[in-house]
C-alpha atoms as a PDB file:
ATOM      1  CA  UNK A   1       0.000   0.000   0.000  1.00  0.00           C
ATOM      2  CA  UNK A   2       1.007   3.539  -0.469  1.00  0.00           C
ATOM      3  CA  UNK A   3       2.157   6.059   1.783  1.00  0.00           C
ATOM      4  CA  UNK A   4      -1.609   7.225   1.873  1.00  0.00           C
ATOM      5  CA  UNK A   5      -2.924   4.129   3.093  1.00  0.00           C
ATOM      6  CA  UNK A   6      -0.690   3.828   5.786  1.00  0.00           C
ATOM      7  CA  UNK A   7      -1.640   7.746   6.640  1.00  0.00           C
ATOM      8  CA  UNK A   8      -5.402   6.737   7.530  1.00  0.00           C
ATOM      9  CA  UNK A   9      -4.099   3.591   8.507  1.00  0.00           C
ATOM     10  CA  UNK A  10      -2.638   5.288  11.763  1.00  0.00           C
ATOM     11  CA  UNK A  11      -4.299   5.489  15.650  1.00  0.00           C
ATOM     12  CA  UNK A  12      -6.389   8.665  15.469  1.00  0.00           C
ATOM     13  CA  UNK A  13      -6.793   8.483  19.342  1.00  0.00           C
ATOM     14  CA  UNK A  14      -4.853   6.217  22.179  1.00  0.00           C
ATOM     15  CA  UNK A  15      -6.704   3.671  24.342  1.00  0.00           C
ATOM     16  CA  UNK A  16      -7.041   5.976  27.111  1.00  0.00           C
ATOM     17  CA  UNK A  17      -9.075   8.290  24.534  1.00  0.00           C
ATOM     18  CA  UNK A  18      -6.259  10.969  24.546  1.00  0.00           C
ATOM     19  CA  UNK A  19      -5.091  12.572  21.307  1.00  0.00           C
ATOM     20  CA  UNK A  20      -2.475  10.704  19.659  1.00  0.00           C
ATOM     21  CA  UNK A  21      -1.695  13.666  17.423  1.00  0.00           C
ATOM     22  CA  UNK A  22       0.400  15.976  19.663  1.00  0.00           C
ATOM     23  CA  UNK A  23       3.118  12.764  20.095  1.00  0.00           C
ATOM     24  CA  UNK A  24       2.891  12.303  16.128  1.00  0.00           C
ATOM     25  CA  UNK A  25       3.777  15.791  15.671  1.00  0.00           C
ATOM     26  CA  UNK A  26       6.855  15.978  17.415  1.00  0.00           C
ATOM     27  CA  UNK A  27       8.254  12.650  16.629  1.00  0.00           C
ATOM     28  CA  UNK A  28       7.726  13.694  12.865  1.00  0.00           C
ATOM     29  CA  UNK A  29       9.219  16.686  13.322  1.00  0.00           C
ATOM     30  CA  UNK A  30      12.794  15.499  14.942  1.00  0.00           C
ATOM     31  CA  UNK A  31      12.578  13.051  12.509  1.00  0.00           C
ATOM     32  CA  UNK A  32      12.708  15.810   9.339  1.00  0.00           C
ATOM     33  CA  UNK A  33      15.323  17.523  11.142  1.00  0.00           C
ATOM     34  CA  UNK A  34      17.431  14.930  11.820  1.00  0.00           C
ATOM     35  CA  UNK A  35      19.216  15.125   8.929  1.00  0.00           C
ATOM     36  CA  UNK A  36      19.708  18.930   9.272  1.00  0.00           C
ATOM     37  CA  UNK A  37      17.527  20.133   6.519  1.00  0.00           C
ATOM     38  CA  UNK A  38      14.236  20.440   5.960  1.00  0.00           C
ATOM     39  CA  UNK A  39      12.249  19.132   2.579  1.00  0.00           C
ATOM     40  CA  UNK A  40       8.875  20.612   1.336  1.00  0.00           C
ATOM     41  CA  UNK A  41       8.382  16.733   0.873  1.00  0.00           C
ATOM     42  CA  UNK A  42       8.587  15.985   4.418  1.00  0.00           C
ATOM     43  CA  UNK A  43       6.745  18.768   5.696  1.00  0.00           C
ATOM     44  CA  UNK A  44       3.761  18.206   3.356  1.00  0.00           C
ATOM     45  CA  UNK A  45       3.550  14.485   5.119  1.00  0.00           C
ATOM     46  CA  UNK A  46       3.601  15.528   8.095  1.00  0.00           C
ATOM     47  CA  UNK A  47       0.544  17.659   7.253  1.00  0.00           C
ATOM     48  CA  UNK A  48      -1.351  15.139   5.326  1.00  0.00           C
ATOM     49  CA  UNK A  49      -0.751  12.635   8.710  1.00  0.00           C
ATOM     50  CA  UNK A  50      -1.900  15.517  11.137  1.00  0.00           C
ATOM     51  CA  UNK A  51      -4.815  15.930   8.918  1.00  0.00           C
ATOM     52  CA  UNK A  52      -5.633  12.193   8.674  1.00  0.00           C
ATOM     53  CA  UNK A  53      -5.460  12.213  12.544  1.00  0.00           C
ATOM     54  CA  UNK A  54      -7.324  15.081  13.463  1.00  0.00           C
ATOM     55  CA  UNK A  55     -10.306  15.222  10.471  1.00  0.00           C
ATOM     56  CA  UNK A  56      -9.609  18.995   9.681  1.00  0.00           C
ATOM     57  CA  UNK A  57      -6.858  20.711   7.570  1.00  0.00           C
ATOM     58  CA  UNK A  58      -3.784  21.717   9.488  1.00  0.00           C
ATOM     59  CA  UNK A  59      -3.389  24.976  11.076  1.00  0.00           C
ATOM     60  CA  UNK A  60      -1.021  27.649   9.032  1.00  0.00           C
ATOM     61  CA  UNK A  61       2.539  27.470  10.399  1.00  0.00           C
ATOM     62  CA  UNK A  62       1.631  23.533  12.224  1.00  0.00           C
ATOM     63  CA  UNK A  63       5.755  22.744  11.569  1.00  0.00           C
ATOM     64  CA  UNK A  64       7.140  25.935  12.171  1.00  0.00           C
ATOM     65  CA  UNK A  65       5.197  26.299  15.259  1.00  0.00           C
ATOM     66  CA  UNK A  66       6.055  22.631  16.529  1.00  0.00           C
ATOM     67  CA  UNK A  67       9.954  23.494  15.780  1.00  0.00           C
ATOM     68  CA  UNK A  68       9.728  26.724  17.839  1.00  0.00           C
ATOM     69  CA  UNK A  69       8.739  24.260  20.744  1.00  0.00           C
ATOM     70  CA  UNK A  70      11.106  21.960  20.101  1.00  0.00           C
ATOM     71  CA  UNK A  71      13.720  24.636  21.475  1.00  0.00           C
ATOM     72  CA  UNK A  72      11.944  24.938  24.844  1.00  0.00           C
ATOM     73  CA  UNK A  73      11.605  21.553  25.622  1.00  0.00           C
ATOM     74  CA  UNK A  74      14.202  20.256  28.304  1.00  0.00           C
ATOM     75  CA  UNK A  75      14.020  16.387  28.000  1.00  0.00           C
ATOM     76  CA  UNK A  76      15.799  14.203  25.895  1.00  0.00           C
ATOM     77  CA  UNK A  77      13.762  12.701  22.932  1.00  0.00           C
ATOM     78  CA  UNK A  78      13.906   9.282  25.208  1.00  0.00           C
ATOM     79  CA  UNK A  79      12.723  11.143  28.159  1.00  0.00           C
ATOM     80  CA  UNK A  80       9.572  12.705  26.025  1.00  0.00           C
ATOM     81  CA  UNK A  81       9.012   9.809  24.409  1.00  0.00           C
ATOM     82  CA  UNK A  82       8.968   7.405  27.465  1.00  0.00           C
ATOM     83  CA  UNK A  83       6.686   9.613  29.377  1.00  0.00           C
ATOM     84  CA  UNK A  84       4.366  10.198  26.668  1.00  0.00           C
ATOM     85  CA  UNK A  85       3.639   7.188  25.552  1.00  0.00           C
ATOM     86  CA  UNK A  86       3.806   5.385  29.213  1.00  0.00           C
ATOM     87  CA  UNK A  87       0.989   3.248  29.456  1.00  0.00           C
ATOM     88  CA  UNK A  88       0.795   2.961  25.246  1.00  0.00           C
ATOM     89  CA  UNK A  89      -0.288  -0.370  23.898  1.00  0.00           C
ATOM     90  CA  UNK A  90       2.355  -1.912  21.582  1.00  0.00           C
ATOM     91  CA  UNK A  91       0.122  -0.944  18.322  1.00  0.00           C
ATOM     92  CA  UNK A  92      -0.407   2.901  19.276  1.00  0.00           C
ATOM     93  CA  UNK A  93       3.981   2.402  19.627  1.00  0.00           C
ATOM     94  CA  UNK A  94       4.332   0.691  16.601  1.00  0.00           C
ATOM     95  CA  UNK A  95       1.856   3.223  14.956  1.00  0.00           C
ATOM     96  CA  UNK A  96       4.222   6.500  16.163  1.00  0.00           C
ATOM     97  CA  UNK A  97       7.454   4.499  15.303  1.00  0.00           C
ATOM     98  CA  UNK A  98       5.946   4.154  11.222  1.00  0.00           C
ATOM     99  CA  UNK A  99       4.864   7.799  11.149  1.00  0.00           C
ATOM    100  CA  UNK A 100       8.508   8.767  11.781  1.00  0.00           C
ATOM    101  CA  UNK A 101       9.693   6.141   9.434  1.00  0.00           C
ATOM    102  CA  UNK A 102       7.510   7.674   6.800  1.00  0.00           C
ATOM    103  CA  UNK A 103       9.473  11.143   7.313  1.00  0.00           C
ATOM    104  CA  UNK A 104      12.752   9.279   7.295  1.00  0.00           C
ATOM    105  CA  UNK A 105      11.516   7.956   3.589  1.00  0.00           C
ATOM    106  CA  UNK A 106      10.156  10.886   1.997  1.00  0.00           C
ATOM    107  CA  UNK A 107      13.020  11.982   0.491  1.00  0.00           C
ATOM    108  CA  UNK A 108      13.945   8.427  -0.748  1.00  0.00           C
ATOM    109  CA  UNK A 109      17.405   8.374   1.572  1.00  0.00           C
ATOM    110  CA  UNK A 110      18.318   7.740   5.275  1.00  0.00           C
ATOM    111  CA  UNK A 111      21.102   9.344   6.324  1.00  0.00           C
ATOM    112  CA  UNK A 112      22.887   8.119   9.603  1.00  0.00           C
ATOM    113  CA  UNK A 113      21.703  10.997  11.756  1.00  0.00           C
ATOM    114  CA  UNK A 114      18.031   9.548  10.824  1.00  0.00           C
ATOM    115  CA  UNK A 115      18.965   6.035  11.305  1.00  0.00           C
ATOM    116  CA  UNK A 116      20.427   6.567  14.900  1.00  0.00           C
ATOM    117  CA  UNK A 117      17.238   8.646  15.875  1.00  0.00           C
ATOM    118  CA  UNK A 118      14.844   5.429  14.785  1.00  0.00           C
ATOM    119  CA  UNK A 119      16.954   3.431  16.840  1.00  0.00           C
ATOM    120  CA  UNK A 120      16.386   6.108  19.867  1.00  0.00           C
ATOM    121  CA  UNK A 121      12.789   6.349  19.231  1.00  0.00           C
ATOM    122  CA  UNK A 122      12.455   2.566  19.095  1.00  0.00           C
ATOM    123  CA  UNK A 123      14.396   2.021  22.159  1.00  0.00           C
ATOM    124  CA  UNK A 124      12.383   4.607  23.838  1.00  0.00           C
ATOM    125  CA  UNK A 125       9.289   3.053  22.827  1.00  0.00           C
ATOM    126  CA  UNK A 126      10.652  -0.140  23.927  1.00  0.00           C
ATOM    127  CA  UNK A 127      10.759  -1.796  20.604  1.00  0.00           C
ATOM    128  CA  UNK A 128      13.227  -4.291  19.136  1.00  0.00           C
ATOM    129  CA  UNK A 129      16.093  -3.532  16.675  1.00  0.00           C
ATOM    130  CA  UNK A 130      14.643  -5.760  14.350  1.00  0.00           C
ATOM    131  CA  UNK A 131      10.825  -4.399  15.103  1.00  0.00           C
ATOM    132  CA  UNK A 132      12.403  -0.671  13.760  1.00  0.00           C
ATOM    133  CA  UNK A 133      14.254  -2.194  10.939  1.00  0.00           C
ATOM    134  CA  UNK A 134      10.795  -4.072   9.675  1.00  0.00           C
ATOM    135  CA  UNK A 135       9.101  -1.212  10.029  1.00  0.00           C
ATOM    136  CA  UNK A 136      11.529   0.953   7.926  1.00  0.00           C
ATOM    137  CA  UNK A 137      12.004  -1.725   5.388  1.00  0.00           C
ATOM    138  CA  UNK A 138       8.572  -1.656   4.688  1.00  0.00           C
ATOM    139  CA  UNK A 139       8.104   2.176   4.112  1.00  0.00           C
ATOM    140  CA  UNK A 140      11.261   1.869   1.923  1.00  0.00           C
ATOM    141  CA  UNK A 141       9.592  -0.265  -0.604  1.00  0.00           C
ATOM    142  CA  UNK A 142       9.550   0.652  -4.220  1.00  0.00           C
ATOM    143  CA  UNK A 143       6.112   2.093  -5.428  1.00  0.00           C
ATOM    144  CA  UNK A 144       5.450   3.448  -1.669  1.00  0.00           C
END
């Protein structure tokens, strides 16, 4: 299936009924910055996924405003990551994991600066080596 698919395909809301959106956001974002620049590619995904997960179109300025809070926050991405998804079930994890994989695969290359941030983020979200690599194989098909 295409990158669309696997869009609507995401958690819209966690089991506890919470947004799953705000978590989403950010892990997109570090992911498009990882590599130290920033591609109209990847930010149009990561609007298309906030607007699959929230029903309405995407605020003006939804990255820019996400990076400028990026600056202020004080934990580490393992730190956010751990206490925002405590209590997760392993799908909602799995689900956040491929959303950042899809920003890693936008512009058809991972760089190591992205590679070593899946590996945090699927550490963080207590997921295997080989869970991360799956899931990133799979976005890196051909045709996706």
């Amino acid at each position: 299936p295409g990158s669309g698919a696997r869009v609507t395909a995401l958690t819209r809301v966690r089991q506890d009924g919470s947004p799953f959106e705000p978590v989403v956001l950010r892990a997109m974002v570090l992911m498009m910055i990882a590599d130290g620049k920033i591609r109209e590619t990847e930010e149009e995904l990561i609007r298309r996924v906030h607007e699959g997960l929230t029903c309405s179109q995407p605020p003006p300025g939804l990255v820019e405003s996400e990076l400028a809070s990026l600056n202020e926050e004080k934990r580490s991405v393992e730190a956010y990551l751990e206490e925002e998804t405590e209590g997760w079930k392993e799908r909602e994890r799995r689900d956040l994991l491929m959303a950042a994989c899809m920003v890693s695969v936008a512009d058809r290359e991972l760089v190591r600066d992205e590679r070593v941030l899946l590996i945090r983020f699927g550490r963080a979200l207590g997921l295997s080596a080989a869970t991360v690599r799956g899931i990133h194989d799979e976005l890196s098909q051909p045709g996706d």
